[in-house]
N, C-alpha and C. Protein backbone atom coordinates (compact mmCIF):
# COMPACT_ATOMS: atom_id res chain seq x y z
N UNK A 1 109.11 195.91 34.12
CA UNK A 1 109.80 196.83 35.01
C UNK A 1 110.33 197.99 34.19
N UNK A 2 110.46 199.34 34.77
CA UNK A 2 110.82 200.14 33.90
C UNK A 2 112.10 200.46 33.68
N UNK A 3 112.66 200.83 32.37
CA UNK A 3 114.45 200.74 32.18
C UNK A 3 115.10 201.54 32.97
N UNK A 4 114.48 202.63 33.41
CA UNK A 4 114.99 203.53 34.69
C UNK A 4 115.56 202.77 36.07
N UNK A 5 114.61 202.08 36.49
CA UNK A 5 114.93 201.12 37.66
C UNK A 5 115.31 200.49 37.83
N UNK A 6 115.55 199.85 36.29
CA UNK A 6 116.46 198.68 36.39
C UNK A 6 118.58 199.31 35.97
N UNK A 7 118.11 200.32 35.35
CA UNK A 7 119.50 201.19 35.03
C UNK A 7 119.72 201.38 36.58
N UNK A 8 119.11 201.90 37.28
CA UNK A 8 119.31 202.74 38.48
C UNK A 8 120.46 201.68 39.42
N UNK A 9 119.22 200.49 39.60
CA UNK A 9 120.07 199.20 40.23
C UNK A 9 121.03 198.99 39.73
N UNK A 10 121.64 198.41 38.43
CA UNK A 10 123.20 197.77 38.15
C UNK A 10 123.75 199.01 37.91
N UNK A 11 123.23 200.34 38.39
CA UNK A 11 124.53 201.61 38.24
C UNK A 11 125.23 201.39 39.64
N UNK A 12 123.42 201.23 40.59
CA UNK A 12 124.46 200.96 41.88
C UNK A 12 124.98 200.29 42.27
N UNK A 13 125.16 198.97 41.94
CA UNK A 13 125.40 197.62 42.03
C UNK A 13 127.23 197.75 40.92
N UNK A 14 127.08 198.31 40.01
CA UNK A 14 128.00 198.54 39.09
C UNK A 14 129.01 199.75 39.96
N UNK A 15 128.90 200.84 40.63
CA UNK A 15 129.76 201.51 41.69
C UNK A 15 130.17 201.57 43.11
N UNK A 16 129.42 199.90 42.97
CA UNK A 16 129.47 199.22 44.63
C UNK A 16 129.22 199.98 45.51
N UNK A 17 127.88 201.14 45.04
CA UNK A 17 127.55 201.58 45.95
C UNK A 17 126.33 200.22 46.77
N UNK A 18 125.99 200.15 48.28
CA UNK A 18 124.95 199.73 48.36
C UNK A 18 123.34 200.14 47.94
N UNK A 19 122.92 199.23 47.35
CA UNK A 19 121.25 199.36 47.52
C UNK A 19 120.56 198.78 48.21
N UNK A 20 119.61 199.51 49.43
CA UNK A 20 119.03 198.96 50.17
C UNK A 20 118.48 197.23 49.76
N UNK A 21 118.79 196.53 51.26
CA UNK A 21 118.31 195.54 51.50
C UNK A 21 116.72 195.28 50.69
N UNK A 22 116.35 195.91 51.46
CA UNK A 22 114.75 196.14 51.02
C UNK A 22 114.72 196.19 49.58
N UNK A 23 115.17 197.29 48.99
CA UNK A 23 115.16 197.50 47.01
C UNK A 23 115.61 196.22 46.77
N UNK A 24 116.65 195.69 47.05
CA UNK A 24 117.28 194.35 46.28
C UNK A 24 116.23 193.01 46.34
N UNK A 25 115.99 192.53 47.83
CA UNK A 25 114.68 191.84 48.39
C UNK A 25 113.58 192.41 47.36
N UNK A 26 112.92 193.02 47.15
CA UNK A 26 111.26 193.42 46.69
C UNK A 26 111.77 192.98 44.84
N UNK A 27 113.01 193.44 44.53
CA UNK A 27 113.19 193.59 42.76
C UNK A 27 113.29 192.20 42.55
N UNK A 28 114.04 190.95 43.05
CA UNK A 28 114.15 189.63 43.46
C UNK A 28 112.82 189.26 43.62
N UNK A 29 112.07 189.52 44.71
CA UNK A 29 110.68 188.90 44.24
C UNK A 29 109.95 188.96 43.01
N UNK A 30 110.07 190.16 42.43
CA UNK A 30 109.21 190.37 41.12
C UNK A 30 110.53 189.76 40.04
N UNK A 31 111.46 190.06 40.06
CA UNK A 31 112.25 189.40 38.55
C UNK A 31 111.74 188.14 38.55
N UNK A 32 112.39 187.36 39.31
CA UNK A 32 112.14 185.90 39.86
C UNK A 32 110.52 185.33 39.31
N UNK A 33 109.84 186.06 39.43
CA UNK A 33 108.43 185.64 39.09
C UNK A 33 108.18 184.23 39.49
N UNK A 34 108.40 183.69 40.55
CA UNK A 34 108.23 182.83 41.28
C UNK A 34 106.47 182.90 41.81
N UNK A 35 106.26 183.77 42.27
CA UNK A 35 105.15 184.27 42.78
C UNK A 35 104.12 185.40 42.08
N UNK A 36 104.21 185.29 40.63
CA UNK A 36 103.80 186.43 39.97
C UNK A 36 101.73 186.41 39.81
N UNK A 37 101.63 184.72 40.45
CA UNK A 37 100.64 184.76 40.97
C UNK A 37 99.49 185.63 41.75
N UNK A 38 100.54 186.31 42.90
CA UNK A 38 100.54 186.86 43.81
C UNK A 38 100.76 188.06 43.39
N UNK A 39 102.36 188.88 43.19
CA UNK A 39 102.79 190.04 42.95
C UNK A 39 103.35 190.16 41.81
N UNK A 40 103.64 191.18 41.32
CA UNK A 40 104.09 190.97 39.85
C UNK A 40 104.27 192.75 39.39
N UNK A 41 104.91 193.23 38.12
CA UNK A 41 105.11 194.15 37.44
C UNK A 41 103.52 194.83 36.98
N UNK A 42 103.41 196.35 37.01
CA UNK A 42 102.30 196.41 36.19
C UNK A 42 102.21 195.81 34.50
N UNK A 43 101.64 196.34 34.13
CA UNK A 43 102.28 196.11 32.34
C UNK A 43 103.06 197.04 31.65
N UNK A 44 103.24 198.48 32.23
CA UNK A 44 103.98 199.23 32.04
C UNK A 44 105.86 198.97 32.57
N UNK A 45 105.41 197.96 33.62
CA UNK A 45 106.75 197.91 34.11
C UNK A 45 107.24 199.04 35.53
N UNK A 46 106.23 199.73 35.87
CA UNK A 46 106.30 200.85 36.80
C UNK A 46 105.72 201.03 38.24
N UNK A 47 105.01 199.57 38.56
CA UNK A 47 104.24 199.48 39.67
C UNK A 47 104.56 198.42 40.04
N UNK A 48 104.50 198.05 41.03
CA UNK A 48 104.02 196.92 41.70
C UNK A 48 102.48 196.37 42.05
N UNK A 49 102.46 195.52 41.70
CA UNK A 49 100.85 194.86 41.68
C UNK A 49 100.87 193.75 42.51
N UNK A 50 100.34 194.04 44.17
CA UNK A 50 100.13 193.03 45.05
C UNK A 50 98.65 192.16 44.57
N UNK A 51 98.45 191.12 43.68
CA UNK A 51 96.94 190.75 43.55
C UNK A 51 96.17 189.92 44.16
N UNK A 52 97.12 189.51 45.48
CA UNK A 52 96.63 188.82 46.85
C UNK A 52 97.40 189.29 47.89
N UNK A 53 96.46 190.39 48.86
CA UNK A 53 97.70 190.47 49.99
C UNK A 53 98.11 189.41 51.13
N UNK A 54 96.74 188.95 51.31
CA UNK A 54 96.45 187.48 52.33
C UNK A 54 97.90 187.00 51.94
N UNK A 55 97.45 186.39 50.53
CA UNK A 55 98.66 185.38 50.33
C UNK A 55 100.21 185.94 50.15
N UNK A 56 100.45 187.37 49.82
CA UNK A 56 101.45 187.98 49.80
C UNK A 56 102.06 187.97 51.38
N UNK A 57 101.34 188.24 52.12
CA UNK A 57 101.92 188.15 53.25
C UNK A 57 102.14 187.17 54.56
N UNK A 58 101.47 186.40 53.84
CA UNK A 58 101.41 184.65 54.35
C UNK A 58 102.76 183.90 53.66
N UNK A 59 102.65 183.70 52.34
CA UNK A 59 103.73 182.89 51.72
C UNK A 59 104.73 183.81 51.15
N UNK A 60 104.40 184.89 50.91
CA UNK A 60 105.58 185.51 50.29
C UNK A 60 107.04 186.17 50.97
N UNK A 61 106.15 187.22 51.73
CA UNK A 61 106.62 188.19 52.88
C UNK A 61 108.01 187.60 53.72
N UNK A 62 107.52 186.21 54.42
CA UNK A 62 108.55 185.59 55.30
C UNK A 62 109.71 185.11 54.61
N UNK A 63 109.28 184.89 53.28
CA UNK A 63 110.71 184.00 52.57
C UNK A 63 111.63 185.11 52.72
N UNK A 64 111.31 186.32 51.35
CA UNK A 64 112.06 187.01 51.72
C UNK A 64 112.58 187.97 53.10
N UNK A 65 111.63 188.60 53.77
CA UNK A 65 112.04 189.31 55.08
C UNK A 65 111.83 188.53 56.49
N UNK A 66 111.88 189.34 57.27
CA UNK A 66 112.14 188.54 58.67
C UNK A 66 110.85 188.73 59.34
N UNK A 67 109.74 189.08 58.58
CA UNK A 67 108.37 189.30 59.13
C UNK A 67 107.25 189.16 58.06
N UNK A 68 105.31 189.10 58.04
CA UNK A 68 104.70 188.66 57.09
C UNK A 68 103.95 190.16 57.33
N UNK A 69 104.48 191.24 58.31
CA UNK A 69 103.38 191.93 58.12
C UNK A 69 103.30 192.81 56.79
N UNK A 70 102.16 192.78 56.27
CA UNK A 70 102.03 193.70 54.96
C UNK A 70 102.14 195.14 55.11
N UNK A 71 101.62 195.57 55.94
CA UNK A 71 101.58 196.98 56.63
C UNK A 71 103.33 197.40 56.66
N UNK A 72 103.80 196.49 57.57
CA UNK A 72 105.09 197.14 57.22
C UNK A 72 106.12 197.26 55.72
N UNK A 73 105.42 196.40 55.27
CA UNK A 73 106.34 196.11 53.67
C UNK A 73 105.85 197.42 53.07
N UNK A 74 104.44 197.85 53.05
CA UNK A 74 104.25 199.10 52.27
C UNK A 74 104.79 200.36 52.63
N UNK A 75 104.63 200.42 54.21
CA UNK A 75 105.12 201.36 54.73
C UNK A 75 106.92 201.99 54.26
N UNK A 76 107.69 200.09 54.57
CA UNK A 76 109.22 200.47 53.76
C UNK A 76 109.10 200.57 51.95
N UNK A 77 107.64 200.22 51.56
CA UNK A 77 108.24 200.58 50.13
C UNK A 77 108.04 202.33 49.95
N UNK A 78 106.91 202.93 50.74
CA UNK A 78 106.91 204.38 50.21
C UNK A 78 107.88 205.06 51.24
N UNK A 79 108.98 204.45 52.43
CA UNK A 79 110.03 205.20 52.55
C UNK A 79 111.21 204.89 51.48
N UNK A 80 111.38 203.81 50.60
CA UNK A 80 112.21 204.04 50.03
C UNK A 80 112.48 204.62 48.96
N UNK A 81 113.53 205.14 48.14
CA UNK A 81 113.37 205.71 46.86
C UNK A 81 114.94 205.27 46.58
N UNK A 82 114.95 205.03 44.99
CA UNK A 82 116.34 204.88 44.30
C UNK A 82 116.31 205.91 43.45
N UNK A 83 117.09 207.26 43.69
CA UNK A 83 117.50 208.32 43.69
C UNK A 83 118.87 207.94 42.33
């Protein structure tokens, strides 16, 4: 993961500002590497690498959110940004 993103999070987390549901949910799946099977860090640390969506959105998707569709997970990852 890259040191930017991860600074970004415990700055906001550190000024109690909130960070989206969503940012906290998606960074938790990949730290966790529970599923790195599936999704995981590029090697740079700067991407996200879905390497099964089937199974990303079958077993993964529901744990964390309240739905498996993949379509929508991408859709909230390119509305979000940590600014």
């Amino acid at each position: 993961m890259s040191l930017r993103l991860k600074e970004k999070i415990n700055e906001k987390s550190s000024t109690k500002e909130r960070v989206a549901s969503f940012i906290r949910k998606t960074y938790q799946i990949l730290e966790e590497g529970k599923h790195s099977d599936i999704v995981d860090w590029n090697e740079e640390g700067t991407a996200i690498v879905i390497k099964n969506t089937a199974m990303f959105a079958e077993h993964v998707l529901p744990i964390y959110f309240k739905h498996n569709n993949f379509t929508s997970f991408v859709r909230q990852v390119f509305m979000s940004k940590i600014s």
